[in-house]
Protein backbone atom coordinates (compact mmCIF):
# COMPACT_ATOMS: atom_id res chain seq x y z
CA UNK A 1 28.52 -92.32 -50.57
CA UNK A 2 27.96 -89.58 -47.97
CA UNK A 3 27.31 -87.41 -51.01
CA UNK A 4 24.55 -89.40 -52.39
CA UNK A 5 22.92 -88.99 -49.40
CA UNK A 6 23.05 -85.09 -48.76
CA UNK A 7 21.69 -84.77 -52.24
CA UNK A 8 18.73 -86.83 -51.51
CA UNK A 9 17.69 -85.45 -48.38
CA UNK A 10 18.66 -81.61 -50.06
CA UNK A 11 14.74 -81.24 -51.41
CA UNK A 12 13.13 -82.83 -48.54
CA UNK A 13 15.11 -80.00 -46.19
CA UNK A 14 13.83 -77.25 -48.69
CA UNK A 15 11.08 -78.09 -48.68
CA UNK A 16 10.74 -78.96 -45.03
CA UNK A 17 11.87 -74.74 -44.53
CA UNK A 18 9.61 -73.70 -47.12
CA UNK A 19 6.78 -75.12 -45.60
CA UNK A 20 7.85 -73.58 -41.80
CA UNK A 21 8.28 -70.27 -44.02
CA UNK A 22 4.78 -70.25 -44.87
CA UNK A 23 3.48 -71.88 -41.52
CA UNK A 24 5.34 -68.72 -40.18
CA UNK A 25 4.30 -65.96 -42.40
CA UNK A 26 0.48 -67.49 -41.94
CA UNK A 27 0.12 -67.55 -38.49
CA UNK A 28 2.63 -64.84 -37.22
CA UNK A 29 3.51 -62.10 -39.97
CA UNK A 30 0.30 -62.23 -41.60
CA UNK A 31 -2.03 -61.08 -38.72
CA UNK A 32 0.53 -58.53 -37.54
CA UNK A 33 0.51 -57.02 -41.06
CA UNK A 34 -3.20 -57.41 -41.51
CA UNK A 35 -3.99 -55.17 -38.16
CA UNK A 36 -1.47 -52.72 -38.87
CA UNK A 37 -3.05 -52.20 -42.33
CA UNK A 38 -6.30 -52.43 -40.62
CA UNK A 39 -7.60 -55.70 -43.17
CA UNK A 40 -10.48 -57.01 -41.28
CA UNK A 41 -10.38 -61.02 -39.96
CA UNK A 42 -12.10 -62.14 -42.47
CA UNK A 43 -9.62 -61.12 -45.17
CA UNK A 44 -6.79 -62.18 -43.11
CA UNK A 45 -8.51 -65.63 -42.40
CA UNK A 46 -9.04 -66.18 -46.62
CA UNK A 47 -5.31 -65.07 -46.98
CA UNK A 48 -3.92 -67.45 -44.33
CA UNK A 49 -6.02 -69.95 -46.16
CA UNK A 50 -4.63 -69.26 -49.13
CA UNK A 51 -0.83 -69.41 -47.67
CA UNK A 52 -1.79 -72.92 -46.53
CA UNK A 53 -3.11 -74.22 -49.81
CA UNK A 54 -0.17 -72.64 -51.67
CA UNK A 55 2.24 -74.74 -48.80
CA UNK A 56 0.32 -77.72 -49.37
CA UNK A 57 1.63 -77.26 -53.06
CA UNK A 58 4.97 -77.84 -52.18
């Protein structure tokens, strides 16, 4: 039965660490990479944006 429920709760942890991946990468790696590249904050605002709406996906 125990099996049952680790394959239930499998998804929900993916997608639990999928959305902390892009929570991450959004408001951490994307504004380091952004000023080293020297994007202004307006692009990196509309592309932490975007990683939101594509974690709200999931």
């Amino acid at each position: 039965m125990n099996h049952n429920a680790n394959t239930r709760n499998q998804p929900e942890m993916a997608s639990l660490l999928l959305g902390a991946g892009f929570a991450l990468a959004s408001l951490i790696i994307l504004p380091a990479v952004a000023q080293r590249v020297g994007l202004g904050s307006s692009v990196t605002i509309a592309l932490r944006g975007a990683l939101m709406r594509a974690a709200n996906r999931f």
